[in-house]
Every structure is written in C-alpha cells, then in structure tokens.
Protein backbone atom coordinates (compact mmCIF):
# COMPACT_ATOMS: atom_id res chain seq x y z
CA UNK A 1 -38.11 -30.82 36.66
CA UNK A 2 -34.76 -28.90 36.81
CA UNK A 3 -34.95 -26.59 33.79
CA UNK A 4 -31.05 -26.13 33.40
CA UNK A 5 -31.13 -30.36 32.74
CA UNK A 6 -33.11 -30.25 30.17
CA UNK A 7 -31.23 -31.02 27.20
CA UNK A 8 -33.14 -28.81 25.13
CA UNK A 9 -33.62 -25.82 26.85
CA UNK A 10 -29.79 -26.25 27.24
CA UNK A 11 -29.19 -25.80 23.70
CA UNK A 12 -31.37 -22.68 23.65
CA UNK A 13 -29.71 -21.02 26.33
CA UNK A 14 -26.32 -22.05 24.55
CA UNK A 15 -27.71 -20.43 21.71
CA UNK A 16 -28.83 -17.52 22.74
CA UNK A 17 -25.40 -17.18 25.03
CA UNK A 18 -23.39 -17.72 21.81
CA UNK A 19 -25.38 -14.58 20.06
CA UNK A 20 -25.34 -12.44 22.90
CA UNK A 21 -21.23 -12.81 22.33
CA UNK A 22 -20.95 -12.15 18.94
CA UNK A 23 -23.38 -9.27 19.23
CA UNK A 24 -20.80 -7.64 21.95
CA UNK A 25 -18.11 -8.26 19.98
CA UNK A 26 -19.20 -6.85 17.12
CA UNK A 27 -20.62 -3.87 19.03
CA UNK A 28 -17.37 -3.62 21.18
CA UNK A 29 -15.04 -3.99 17.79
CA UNK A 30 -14.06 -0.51 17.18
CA UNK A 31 -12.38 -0.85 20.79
CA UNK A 32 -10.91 -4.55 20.58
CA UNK A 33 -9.17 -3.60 16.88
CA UNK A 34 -6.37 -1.60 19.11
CA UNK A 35 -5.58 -3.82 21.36
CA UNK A 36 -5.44 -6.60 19.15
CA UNK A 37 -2.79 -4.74 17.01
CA UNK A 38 -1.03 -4.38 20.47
CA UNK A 39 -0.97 -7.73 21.14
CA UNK A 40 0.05 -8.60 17.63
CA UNK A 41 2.72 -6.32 17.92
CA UNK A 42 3.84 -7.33 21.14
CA UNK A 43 4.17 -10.99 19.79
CA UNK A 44 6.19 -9.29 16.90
CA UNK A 45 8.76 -7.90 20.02
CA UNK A 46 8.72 -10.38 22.17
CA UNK A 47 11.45 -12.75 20.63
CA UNK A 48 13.83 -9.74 20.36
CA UNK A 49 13.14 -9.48 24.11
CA UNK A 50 13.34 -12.97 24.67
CA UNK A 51 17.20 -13.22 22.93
CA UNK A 52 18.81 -9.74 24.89
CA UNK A 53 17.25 -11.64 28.30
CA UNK A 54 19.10 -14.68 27.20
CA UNK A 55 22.20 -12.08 27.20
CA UNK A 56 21.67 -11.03 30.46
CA UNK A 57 19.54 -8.56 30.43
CA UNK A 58 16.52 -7.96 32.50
CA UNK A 59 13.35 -8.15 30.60
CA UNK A 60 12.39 -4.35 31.69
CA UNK A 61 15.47 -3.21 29.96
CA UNK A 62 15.16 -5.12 27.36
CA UNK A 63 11.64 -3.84 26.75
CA UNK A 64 13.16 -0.22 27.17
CA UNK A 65 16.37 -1.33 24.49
CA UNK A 66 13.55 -3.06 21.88
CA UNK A 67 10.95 0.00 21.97
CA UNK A 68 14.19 2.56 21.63
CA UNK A 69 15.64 0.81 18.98
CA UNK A 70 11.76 0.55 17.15
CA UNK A 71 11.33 4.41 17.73
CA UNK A 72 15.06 5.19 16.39
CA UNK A 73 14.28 3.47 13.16
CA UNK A 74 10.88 5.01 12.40
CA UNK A 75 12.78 7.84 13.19
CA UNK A 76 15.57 7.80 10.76
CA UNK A 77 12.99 6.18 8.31
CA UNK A 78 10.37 9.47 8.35
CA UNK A 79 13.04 11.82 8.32
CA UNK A 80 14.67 10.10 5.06
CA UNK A 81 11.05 9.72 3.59
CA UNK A 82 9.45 13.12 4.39
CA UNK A 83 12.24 15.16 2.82
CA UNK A 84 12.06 12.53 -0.13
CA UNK A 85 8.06 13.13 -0.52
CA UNK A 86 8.31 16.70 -0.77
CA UNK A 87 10.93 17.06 -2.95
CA UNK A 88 8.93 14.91 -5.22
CA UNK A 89 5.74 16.96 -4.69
CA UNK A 90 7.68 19.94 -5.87
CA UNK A 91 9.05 17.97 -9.01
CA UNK A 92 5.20 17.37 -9.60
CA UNK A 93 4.19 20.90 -9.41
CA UNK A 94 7.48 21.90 -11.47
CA UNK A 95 6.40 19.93 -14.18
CA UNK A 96 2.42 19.59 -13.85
CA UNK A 97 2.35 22.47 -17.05
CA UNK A 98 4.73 20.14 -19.16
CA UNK A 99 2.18 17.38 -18.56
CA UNK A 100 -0.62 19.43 -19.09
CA UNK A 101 1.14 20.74 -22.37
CA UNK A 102 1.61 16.58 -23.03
CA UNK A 103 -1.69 15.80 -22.54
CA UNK A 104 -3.36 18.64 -24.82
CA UNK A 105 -0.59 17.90 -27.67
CA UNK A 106 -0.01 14.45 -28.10
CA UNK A 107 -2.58 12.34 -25.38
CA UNK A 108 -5.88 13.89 -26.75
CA UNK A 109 -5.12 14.18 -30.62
CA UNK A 110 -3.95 10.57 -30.50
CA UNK A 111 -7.07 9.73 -28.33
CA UNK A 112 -9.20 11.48 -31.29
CA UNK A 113 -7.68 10.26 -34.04
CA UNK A 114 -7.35 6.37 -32.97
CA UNK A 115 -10.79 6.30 -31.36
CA UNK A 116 -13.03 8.52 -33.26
CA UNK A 117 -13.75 11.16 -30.06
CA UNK A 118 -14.04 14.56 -29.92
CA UNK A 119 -12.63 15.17 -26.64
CA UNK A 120 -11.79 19.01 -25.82
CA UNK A 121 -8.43 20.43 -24.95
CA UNK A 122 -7.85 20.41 -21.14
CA UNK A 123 -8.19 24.01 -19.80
CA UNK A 124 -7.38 24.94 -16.14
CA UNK A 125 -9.74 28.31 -16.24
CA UNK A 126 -13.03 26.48 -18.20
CA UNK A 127 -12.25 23.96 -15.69
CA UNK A 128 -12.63 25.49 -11.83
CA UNK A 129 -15.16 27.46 -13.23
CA UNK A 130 -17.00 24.21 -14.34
CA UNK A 131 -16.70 23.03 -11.08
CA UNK A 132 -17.79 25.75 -9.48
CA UNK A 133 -21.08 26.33 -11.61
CA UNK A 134 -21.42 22.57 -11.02
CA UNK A 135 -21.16 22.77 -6.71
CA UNK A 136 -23.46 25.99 -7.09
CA UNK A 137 -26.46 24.42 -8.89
CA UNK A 138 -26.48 21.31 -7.49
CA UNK A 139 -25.64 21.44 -3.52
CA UNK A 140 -27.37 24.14 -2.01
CA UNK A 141 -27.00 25.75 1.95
CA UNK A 142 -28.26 21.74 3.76
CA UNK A 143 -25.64 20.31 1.05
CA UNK A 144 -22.82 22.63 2.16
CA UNK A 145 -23.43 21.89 5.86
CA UNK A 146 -23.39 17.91 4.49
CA UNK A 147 -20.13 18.97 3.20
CA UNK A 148 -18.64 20.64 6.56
CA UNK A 149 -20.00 17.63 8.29
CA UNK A 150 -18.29 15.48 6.27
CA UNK A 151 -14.81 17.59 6.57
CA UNK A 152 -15.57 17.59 10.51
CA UNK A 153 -15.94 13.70 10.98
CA UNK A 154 -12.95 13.72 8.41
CA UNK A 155 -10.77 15.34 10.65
CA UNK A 156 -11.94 13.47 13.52
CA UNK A 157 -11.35 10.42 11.84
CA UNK A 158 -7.23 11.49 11.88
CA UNK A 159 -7.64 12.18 15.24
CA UNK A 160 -8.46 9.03 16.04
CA UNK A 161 -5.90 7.27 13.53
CA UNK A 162 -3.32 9.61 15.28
CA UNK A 163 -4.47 8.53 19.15
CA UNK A 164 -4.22 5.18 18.27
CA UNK A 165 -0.97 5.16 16.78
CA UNK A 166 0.15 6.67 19.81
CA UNK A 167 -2.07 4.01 21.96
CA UNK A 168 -1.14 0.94 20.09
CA UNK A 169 2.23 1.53 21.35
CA UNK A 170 1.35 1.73 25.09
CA UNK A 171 -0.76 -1.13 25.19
CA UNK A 172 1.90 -3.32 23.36
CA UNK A 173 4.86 -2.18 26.55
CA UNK A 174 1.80 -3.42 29.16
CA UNK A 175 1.54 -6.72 27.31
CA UNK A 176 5.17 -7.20 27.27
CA UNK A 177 5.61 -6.37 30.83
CA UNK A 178 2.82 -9.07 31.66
CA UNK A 179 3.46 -11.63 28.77
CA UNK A 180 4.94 -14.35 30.97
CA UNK A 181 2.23 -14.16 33.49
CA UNK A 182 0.02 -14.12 30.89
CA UNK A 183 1.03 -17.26 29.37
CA UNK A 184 1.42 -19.17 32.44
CA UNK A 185 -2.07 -17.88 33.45
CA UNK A 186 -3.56 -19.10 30.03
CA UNK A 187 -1.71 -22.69 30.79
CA UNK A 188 -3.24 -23.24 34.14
CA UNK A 189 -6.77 -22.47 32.31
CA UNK A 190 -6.01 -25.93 30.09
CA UNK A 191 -7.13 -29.32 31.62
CA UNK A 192 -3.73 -31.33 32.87
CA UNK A 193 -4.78 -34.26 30.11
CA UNK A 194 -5.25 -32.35 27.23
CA UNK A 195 -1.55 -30.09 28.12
CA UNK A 196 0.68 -31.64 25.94
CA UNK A 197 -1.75 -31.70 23.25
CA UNK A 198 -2.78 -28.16 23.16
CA UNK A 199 0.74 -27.68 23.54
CA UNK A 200 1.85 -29.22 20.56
CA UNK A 201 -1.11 -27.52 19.17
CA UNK A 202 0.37 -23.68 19.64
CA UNK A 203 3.69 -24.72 18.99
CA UNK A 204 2.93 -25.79 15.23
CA UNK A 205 0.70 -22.26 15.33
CA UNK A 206 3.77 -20.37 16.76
CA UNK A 207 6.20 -21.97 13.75
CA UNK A 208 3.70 -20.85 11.00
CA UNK A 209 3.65 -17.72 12.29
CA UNK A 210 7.50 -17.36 12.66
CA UNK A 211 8.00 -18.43 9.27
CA UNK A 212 5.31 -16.17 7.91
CA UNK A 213 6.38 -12.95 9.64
CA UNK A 214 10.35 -13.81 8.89
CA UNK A 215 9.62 -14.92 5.12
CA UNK A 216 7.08 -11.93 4.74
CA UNK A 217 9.47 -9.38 5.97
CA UNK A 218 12.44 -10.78 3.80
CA UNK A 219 10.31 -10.96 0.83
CA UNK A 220 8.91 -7.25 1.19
CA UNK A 221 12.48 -5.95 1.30
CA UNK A 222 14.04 -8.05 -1.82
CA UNK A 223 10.96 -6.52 -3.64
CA UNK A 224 11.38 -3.30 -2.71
CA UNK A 225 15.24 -3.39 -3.85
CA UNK A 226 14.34 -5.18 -7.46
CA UNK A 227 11.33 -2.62 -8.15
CA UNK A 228 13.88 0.59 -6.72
CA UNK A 229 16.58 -0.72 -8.78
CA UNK A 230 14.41 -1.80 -11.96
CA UNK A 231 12.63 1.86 -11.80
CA UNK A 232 16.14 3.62 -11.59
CA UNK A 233 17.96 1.62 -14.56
CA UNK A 234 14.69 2.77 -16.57
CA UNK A 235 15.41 6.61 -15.74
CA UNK A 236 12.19 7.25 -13.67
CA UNK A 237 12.90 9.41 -10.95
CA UNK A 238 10.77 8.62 -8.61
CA UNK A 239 11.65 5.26 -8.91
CA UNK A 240 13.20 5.24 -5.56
CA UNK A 241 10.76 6.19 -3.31
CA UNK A 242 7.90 3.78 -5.77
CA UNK A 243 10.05 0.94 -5.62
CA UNK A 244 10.47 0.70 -1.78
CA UNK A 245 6.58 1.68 -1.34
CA UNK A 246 5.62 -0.81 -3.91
CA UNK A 247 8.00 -3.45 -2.01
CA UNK A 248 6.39 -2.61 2.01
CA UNK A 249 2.99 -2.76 0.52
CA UNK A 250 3.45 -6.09 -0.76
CA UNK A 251 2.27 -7.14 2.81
CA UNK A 252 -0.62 -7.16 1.82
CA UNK A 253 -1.17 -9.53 -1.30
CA UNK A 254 -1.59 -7.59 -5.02
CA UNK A 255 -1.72 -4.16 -3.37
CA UNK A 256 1.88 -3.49 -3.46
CA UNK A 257 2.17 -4.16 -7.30
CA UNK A 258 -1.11 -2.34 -7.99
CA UNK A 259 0.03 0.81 -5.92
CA UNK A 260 3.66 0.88 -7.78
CA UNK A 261 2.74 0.00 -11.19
CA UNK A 262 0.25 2.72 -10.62
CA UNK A 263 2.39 5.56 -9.25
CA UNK A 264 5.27 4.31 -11.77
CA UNK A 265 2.81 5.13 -14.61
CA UNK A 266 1.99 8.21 -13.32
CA UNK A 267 5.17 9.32 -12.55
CA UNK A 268 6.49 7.74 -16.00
CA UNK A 269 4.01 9.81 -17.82
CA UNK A 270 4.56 13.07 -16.22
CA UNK A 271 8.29 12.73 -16.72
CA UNK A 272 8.86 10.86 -20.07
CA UNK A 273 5.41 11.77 -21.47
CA UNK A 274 3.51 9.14 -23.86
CA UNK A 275 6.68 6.72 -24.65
CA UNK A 276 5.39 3.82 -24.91
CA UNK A 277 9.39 2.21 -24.64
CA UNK A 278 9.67 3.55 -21.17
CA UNK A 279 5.84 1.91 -20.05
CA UNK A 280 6.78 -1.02 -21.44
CA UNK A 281 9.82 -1.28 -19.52
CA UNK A 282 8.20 0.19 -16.59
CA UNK A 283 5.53 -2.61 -17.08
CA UNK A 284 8.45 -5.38 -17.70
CA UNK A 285 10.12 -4.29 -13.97
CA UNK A 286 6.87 -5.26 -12.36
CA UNK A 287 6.39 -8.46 -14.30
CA UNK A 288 9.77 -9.51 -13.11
CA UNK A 289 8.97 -8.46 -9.65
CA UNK A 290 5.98 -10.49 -9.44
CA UNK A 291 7.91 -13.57 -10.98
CA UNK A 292 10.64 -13.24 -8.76
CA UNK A 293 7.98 -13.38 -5.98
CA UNK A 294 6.01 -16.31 -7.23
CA UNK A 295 9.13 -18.54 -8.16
CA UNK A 296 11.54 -17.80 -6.33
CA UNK A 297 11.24 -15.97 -3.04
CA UNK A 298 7.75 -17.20 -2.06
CA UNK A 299 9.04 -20.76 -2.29
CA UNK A 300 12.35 -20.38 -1.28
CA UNK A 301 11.54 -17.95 1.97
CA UNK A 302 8.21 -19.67 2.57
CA UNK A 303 7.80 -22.50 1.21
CA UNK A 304 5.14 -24.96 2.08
CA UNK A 305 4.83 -24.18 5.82
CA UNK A 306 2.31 -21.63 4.87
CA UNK A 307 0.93 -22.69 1.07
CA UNK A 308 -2.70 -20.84 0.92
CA UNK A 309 -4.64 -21.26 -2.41
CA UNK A 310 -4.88 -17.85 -4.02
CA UNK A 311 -8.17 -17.85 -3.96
CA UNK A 312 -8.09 -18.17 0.15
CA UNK A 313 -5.75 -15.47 0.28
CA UNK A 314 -8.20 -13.12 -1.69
CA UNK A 315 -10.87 -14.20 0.31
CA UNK A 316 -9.34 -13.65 3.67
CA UNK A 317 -7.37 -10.00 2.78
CA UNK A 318 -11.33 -9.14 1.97
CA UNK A 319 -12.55 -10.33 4.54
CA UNK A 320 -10.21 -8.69 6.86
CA UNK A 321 -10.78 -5.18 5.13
CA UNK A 322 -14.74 -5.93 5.74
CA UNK A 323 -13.94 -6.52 9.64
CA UNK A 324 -11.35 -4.47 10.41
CA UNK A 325 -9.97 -2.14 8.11
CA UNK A 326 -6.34 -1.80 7.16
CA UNK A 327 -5.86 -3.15 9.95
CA UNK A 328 -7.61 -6.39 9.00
CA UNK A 329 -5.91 -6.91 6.11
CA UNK A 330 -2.58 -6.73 7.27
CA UNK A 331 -3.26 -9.77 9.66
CA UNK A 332 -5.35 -11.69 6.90
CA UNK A 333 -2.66 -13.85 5.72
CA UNK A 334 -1.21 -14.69 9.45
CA UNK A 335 -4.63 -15.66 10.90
CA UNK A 336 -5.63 -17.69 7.71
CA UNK A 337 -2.52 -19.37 7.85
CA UNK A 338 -3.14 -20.13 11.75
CA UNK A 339 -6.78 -21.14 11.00
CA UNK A 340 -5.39 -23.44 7.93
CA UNK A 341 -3.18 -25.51 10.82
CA UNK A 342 -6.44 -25.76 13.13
CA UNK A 343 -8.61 -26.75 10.42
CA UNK A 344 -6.06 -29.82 9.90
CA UNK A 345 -6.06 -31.13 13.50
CA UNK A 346 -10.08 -30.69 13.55
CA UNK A 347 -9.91 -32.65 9.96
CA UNK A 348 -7.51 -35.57 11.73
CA UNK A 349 -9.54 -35.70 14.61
CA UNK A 350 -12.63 -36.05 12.73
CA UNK A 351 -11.00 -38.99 11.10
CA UNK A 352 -10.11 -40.63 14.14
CA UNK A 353 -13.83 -39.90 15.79
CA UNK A 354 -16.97 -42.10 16.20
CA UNK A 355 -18.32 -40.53 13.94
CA UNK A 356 -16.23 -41.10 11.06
CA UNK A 357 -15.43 -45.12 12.05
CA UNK A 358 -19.05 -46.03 12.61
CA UNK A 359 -19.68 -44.79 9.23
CA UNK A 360 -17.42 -47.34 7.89
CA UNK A 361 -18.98 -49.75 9.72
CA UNK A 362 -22.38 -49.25 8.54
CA UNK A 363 -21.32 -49.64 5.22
CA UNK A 364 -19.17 -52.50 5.82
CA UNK A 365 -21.85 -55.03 4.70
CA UNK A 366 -22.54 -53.11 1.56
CA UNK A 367 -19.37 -53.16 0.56
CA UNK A 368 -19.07 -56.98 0.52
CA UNK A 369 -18.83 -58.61 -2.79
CA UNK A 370 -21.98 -60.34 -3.98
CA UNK A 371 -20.83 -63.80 -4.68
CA UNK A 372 -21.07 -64.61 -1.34
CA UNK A 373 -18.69 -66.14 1.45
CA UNK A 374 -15.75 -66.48 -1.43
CA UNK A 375 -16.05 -63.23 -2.34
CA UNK A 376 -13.92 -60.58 -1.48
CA UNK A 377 -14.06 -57.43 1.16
CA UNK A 378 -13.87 -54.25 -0.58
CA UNK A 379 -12.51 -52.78 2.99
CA UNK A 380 -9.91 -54.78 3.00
CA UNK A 381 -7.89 -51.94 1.35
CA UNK A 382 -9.08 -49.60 4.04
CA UNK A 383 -6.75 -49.02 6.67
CA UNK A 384 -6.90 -49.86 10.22
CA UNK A 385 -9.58 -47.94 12.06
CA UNK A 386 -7.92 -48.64 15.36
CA UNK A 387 -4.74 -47.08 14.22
CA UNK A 388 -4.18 -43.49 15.37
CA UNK A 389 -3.05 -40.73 13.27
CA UNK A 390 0.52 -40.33 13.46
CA UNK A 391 0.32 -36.88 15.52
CA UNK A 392 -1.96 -38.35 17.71
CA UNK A 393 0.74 -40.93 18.84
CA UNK A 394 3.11 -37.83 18.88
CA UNK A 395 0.87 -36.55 21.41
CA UNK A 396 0.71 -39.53 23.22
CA UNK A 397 4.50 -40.18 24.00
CA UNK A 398 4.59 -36.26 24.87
CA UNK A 399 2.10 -36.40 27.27
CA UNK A 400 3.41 -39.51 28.44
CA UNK A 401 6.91 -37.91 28.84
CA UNK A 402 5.44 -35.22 30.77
C-alpha cells in the first residue's frame, strides 16, 4: 500500500509539515521583521510612484523623486526637532534646582501633612552616596561584569536598530523596483477560476488599508495641532514639541495620550510647580483631544470601513509588541483590520457551505410543528438555502465578465 495515500498518514505528515513552518518562522523572525517593514513601506510608496508614472515619468525616476523627497523631509524634520530637544534639555537642567527647591518646600510637606508620612527632604549628596553604598554591598566583581555585559549587548542592540534603519530603506527601493513583477508573478500563482474572486478579495483588503493609512495619518496630525495648540494657550513651554509627539504617537492606540499627558505633567510641574489650575487644564487639553478623536475624527476620517471593537484593538497592539516589537505594534491595527475583512468572507462562505445547509436540513424535521400535516414549518422563515450571498453573485458576474 502506497503510504503517501493513506489518508491518515497524510494528515500526519501535514501536521508535522505545518510545525516544521512555524518553527522556522519563528526561529527565522528576527530576520523576516526587516523586510516586512520594507515591504510595508514600499506599499506605503508605491501609490506616490504609481501617480508621477501616470505623469510621465518612468518608474526608476519616480522611485529616485519619492525616496528624495522622503529623505528631504526627515531631513528638515530632525534638524527642526534636534535643536528643539536640546534646548529643552537645557531648560530642564536650568531649572532642575527650582524643582528640587519645589519638591522639598511645598510637594513633601503637603505629602506629610495630608497623608500622615514622614518622608525626608530630597538631598542630592545623601542621595549618590546612597546609591553608591547600595551598588557596593550588593553587586560585587561577577555583578559588575553582569553590568558591563549588559551595557555591551546594550550598545549592540543600537547597532542593530541603527543598521536596520539604514537596511529597511534598501530593501524597500528593491521591492519597488520589482513590485510589478512581483504582482504579476503572485497572479499567475492563483488558479484561472478562482481569479476574479481572489481578486475582489485583495481589492476590498487594499481599500481598508488605504483608508486606514490615509485616515490614520490625518488623524495623527489634527491631534498633534489640538494638543500643541491646547499646551501653548495653557503657558507650558514645552507644549510644542509634547503636543506634536503626543499627536505621531497616537499611531499606536492609547500610547500617544499616555506619553503626552505624561511629559505635559512633568514638564507642567517643573515649570509651574504644584498648581493644580494649570494640571487641570493640562488634563482638560487631553480630554478634549481624546474626544475630538473618538467623535469626531475617528468617524468622520474612518468611519466604518475599519470599526475594530476596542477590546480587539488592545488585543492585537499586544499582541504585536509580543511578536515583533515596536515594530509589531505599529502594524497591529492594519493587519487586524485586514484579518477582520478575511474573517468575513470565511464567515459568508461558511454560510453558503455543506456544512452549514445540511445542518438545516437535519433539523428540518424537528422543527416541524407537532399538530401534524396542518401544522406549520418553523423554516419557513428561513431563507433560501440555494440563494447565494450577495458577494458571491458579485463574484460571479466578474468572473463571468472576465
């Protein structure tokens, strides 16, 4: 007997295939991360491409005009943002004694006298040498080698963030070079019947992405203009620079608001001291932020084409962080929303399936009203199992037309 016809040593060796490719791609991870941000980001370019070929252009220039254009604006951006950071790290060390004067005058004797603590005055001095005594009775010579080793991967680690920033880039210009090809390579792998279909299929996946990235984008900047404004009217000065951090990290879901409201604090405190008027309206800018977001620019810029429950979109920027990183969680969102259309043709296919319809059937007797011949059909308020779903008939005249 042919062992490779045996139906169940079929399913074993399916199996075992099917673990033997996870296990590689989990192993092999680390390396595919990159060049899945270069293809993501190559999907990103590609429509810019796309619209300067319509123009005339050939689509080697216009990969040359797109990636000049990309490197021009980071560009201009770092060398408005470095200055910006460092003149507000030298603000910080300006005032760090004010603060420290704050927080030994007013934060701690409220502290104590609200609370009931005895909490000592903050001390620079009594403090590095705490630290010190600390580090010297409790890590020894094999600690501080754990502690170089630790530095050493550290710096390794930035190493490698700094090569692939560099590679990401690289890989992205091969995949737009090749993106045609690869398409039309990847459309001669479908079968003809199931073309128009699959088709159909990436097309709705390409408009939830569109909508996504251009809603996304748009949303990111209006926050980052109402939290830079909102921090300014208060008086903070570093309102700027939080506001249109706060506003780009909103690409990833809650982290944006957490990292502003945080470094607005911060910065509130240090400058303003313990006014509780200025955290309040600190506080109120990011409220309105958030409700801006929720009802009005998520539904107006978005809408329903991409509509994830929040406790999907939780899930999934988790999940992402768990896989990949930061990476991970900036593509979260997209690749849920992608998985969210899939999911639906699987769940309309499933209703048109075998499956489903001879489960009705089975329990077409049971449903059958006891009195007998003059009673009624419960199923006759079922509709038609013979009746396709409405994008299957979509399909059909498609494929039909093709």
């Amino acid at each position: 007997m042919n062992l490779i016809q045996d139906p169940v040593l079929r399913r074993i060796y399916l199996i075992v295939g099917i673990a033997l490719f996870v296990w590689l791609i989990y192993e092999l991870m680390p390396v595919i991360v990159p060049f899945l941000l270069a293809l993501v980001l190559a999907y990103l370019l590609n429509p810019m491409i796309v619209m300067l070929k319509n123009r005339g252009f050939a689509r080697g220039t216009s990969i040359i005009l797109v990636l000049v254009a990309l490197i021009f604006a980071l560009v201009l951006a770092l060398s408005w943002l470095i200055p910006l950071i460092f003149e507000q790290i030298r603000y910080a060390q300006q005032n760090w004694p004010d603060f420290l004067n704050w927080i030994n005058m007013s934060l701690l004797p409220w502290l104590n006298q609200k609370l009931g603590l005895d909490i000592p005055l903050v001390d620079l001095n009594s403090l590095g040498d705490s630290v010190i005594e600390y580090l010297q009775s409790n890590y020894n010579s094999d600690g501080t080698g754990n502690l170089i080793n630790w530095l050493t991967q550290s710096g390794l680690s930035l190493a490698n963030i700094a090569g692939l920033t560099v590679l990401i880039p690289i890989v992205a210009c091969y995949f737009l070079v090749d993106w045609e090809q690869m398409l039309d390579s990847l459309s001669g792998l479908i079968p003809r019947r199931h073309e128009a279909s699959f088709a159909l299929l990436m097309k709705d996946c390409h408009g939830v992405l569109s909508a996504f990235i251009k809603g996304q984008l748009t949303v990111m900047v209006c926050l980052g203009l109402i939290y830079a404004v909102g921090l300014e009217l208060v008086g903070l000065d570093l309102g700027l620079i939080i506001g249109m951090v706060a506003g780009l990290s909103s690409i990833i879901p809650y982290v944006g608001f957490a990292v502003g409201l945080t470094a607005a604090i911060v910065a509130g405190l240090f400058q303003m001291g313990f006014d509780p008027l200025s955290l309040a309206l600190i506080l109120g800018v990011f409220v309105f932020g958030q409700m801006m977001e929720g009802y009005v620019l998520q539904p107006k810029l978005l809408g329903d084409r991409i509509g994830l429950n929040p406790v999907v979109v939780i899930f999934s920027v988790l999940a992402g962080a768990k896989l990949m990183g930061l990476g991970g969680m900036l593509i979260a969102l997209p690749v849920a929303a992608v998985l969210k259309v899939l999911l639906g043709r699987l769940y309309e296919l499933y209703l048109s399936s075998h499956w489903y319809l001879e489960r009705i059937d089975t329990k077409q007797e049971s449903c059958v009203s006891p009195e007998g011949d003059a009673g009624v059909n419960l199923l006759q308020t079922q509709p038609d199992i013979d009746q396709d779903p409405p994008w299957l008939k979509k399909l059909d005249k498609s494929g039909d037309q093709a």
